[in-house]
Protein backbone atom coordinates (compact mmCIF):
# COMPACT_ATOMS: atom_id res chain seq x y z
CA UNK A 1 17.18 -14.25 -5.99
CA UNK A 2 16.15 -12.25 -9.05
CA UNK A 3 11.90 -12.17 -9.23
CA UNK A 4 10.64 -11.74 -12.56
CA UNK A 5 7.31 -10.16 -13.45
CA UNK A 6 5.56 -12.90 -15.68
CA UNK A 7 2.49 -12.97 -17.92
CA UNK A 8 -0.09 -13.27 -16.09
CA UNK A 9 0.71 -11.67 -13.22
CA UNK A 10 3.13 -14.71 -11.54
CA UNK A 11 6.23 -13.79 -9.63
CA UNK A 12 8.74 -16.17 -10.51
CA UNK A 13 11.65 -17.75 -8.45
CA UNK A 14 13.99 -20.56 -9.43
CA UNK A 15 12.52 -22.34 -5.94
CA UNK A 16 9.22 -20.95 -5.17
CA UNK A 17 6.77 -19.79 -7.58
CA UNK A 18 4.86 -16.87 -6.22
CA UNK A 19 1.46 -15.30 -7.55
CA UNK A 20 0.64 -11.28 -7.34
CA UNK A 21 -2.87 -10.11 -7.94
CA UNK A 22 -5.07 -7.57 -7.61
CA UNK A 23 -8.86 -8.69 -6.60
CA UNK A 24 -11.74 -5.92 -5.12
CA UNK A 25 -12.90 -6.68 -1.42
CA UNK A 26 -16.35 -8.06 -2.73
CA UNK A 27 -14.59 -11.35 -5.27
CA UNK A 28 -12.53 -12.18 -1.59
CA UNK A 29 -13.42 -15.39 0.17
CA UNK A 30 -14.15 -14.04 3.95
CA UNK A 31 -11.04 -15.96 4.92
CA UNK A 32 -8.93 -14.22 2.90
CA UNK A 33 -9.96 -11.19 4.16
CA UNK A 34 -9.71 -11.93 7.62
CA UNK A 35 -6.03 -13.04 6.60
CA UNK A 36 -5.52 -9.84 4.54
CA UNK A 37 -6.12 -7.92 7.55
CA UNK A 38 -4.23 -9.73 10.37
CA UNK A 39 -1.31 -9.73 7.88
CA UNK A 40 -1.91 -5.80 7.59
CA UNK A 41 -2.69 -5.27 11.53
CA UNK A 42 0.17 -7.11 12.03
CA UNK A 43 2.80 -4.56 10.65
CA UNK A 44 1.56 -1.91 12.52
CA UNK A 45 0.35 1.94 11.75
CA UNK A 46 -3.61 1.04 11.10
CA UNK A 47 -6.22 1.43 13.51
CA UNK A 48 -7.64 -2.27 13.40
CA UNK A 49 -11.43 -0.74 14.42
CA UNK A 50 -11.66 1.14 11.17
CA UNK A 51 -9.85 -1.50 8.44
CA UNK A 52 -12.98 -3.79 8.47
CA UNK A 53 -14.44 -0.43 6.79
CA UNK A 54 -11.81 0.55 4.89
CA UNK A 55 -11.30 -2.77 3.62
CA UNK A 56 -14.62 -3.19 2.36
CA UNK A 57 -14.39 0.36 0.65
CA UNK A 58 -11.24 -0.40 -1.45
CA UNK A 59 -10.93 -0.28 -5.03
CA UNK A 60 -8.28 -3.23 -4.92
CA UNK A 61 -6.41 -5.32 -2.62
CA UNK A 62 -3.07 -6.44 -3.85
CA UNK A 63 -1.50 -9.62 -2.36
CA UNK A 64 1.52 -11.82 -2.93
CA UNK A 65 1.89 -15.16 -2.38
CA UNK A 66 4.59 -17.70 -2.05
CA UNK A 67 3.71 -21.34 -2.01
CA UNK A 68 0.18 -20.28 -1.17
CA UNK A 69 1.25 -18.17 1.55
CA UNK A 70 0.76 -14.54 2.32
CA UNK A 71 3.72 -12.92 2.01
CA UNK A 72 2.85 -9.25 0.68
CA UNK A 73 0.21 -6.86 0.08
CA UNK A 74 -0.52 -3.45 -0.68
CA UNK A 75 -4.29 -1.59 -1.79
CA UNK A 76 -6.08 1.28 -3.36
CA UNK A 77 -8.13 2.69 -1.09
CA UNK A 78 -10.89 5.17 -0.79
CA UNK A 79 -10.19 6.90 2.63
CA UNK A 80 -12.27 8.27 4.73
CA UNK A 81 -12.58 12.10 4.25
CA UNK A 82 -11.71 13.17 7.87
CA UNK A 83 -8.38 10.58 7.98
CA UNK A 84 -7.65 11.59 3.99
CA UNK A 85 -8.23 15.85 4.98
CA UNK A 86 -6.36 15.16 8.45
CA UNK A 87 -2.93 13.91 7.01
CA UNK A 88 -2.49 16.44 4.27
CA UNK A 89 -3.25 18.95 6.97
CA UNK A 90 -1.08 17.48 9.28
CA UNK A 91 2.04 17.89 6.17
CA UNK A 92 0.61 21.26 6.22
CA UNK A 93 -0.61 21.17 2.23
CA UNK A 94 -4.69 20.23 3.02
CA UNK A 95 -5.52 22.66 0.24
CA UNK A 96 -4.30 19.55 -2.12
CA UNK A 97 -5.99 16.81 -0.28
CA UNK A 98 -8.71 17.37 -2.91
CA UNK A 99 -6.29 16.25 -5.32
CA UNK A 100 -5.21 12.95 -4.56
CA UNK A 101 -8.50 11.04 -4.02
CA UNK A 102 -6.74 7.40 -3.69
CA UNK A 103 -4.32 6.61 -1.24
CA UNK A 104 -1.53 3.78 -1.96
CA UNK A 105 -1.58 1.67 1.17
CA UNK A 106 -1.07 -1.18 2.98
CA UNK A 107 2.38 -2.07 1.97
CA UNK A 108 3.48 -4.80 3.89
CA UNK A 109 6.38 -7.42 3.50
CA UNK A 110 6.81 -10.39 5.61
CA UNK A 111 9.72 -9.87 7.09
CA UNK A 112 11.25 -13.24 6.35
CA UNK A 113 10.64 -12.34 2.86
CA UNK A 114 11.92 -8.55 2.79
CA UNK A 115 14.66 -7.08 0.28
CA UNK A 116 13.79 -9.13 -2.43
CA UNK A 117 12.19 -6.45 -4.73
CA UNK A 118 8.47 -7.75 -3.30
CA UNK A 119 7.68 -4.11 -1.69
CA UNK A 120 8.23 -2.77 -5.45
CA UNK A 121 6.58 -5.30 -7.14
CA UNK A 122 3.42 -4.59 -4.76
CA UNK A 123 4.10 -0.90 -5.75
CA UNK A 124 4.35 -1.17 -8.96
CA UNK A 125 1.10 -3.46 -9.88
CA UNK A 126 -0.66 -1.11 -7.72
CA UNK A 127 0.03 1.94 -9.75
CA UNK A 128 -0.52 -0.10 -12.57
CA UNK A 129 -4.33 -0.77 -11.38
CA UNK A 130 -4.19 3.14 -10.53
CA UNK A 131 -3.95 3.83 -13.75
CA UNK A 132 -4.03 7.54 -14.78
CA UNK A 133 -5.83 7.94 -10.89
CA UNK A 134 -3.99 10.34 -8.79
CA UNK A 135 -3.27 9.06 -5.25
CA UNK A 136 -1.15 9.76 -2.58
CA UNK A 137 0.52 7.39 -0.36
CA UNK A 138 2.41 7.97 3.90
CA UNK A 139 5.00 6.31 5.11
CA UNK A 140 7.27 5.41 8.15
CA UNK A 141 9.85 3.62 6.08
CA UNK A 142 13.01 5.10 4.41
CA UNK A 143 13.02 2.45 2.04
CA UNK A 144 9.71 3.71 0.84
CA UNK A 145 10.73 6.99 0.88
CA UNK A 146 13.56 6.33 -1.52
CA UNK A 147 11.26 3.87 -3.67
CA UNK A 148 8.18 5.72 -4.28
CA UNK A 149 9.69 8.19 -6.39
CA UNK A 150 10.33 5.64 -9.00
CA UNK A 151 6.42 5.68 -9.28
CA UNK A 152 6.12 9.21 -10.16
CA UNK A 153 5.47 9.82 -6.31
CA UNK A 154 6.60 13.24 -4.97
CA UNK A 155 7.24 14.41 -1.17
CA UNK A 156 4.30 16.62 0.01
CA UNK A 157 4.88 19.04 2.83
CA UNK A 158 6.33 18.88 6.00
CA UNK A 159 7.19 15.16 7.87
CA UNK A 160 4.95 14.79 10.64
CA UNK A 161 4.38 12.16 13.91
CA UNK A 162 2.56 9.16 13.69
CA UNK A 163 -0.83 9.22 15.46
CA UNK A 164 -0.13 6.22 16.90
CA UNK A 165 3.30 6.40 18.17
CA UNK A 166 4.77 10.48 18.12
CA UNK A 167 8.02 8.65 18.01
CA UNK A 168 7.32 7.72 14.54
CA UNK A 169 8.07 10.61 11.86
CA UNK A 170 5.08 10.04 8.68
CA UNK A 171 6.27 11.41 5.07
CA UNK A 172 3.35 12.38 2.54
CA UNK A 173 3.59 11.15 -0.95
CA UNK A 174 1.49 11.99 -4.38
CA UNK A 175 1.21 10.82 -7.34
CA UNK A 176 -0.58 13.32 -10.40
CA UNK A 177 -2.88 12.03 -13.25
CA UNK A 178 -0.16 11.20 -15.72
């Protein structure tokens, strides 16, 4: 079904109504945290000993819900140095990691709930708390690939393997001041 972005931030289906919104770590109940990140842990491609941290050091978390239930999310976060310096050098450009001091991430769709515009929903209110931040953003996923462009993201170097499974190729994204 069609999902239309509403006033006030609701997601809007003819059965379910759904609510998108973007909160900072600190105004999250320590439930929905530790929901945040098992939905995020979950999907794969994050080192669950460092999100507690990361978490906590985001500008925003960005979650969708269906009926009160989790079905989406996506952040801003503030990377560590050593991760943010070791992916742009593994796309061989980490003379630009000094550009991009945000990093989309976190992009997650329950899978029951996939291809039904939710991913670029999640997207798009994130760049839209980005604001005229630049950011960059990785990814395992074609789909993302072929949708980040629509947000003014642009390949950056060279694809490179996943540190957690080499089997995995990672694509680097950025996004300018606009």
């Amino acid at each position: 079904m069609d999902i239309k972005l509403q006033p006030g931030l609701r997601l809007e289906r003819t059965d379910h109504p759904m609510t998108l919104r973007a909160i900072h770590p600190s105004a999250m109940s320590a439930q929905e945290i530790v929901d945040y990140m098992a939905f995020v842990i979950a999907a794969g491609e994050i080192n669950a000993a460092t999100m507690p941290a990361l978490v906590a050091q985001a500008s925003s978390l960005i979650t969708l819900q269906e009926d009160g239930k989790l079905i989406g999310t996506a952040a801003i976060k503030v990377p560590f140095a050593g991760h943010h310096h070791n992916e742009f050098g593994k796309a061989k450009v980490a003379d630009l990691a000094p550009l991009y001091p945000y990093e989309l991430g976190w992009v997650v769709v329950d899978s029951a709930s996939r291809r039904k515009g939710h991913a670029r929903a999640l997207v798009g209110h994130a760049v839209n708390q980005l604001g005229d931040r630049a950011s960059y953003a990785t990814t395992k996923s074609d789909a993302m690939r072929a949708m980040l462009p629509e947000f003014d993201f642009v390949p950056l170097g060279d694809r490179y393997p996943s540190q957690l499974d080499s089997a995995v190729s990672l694509s680097l994204f950025g996004r300018s001041t606009v």
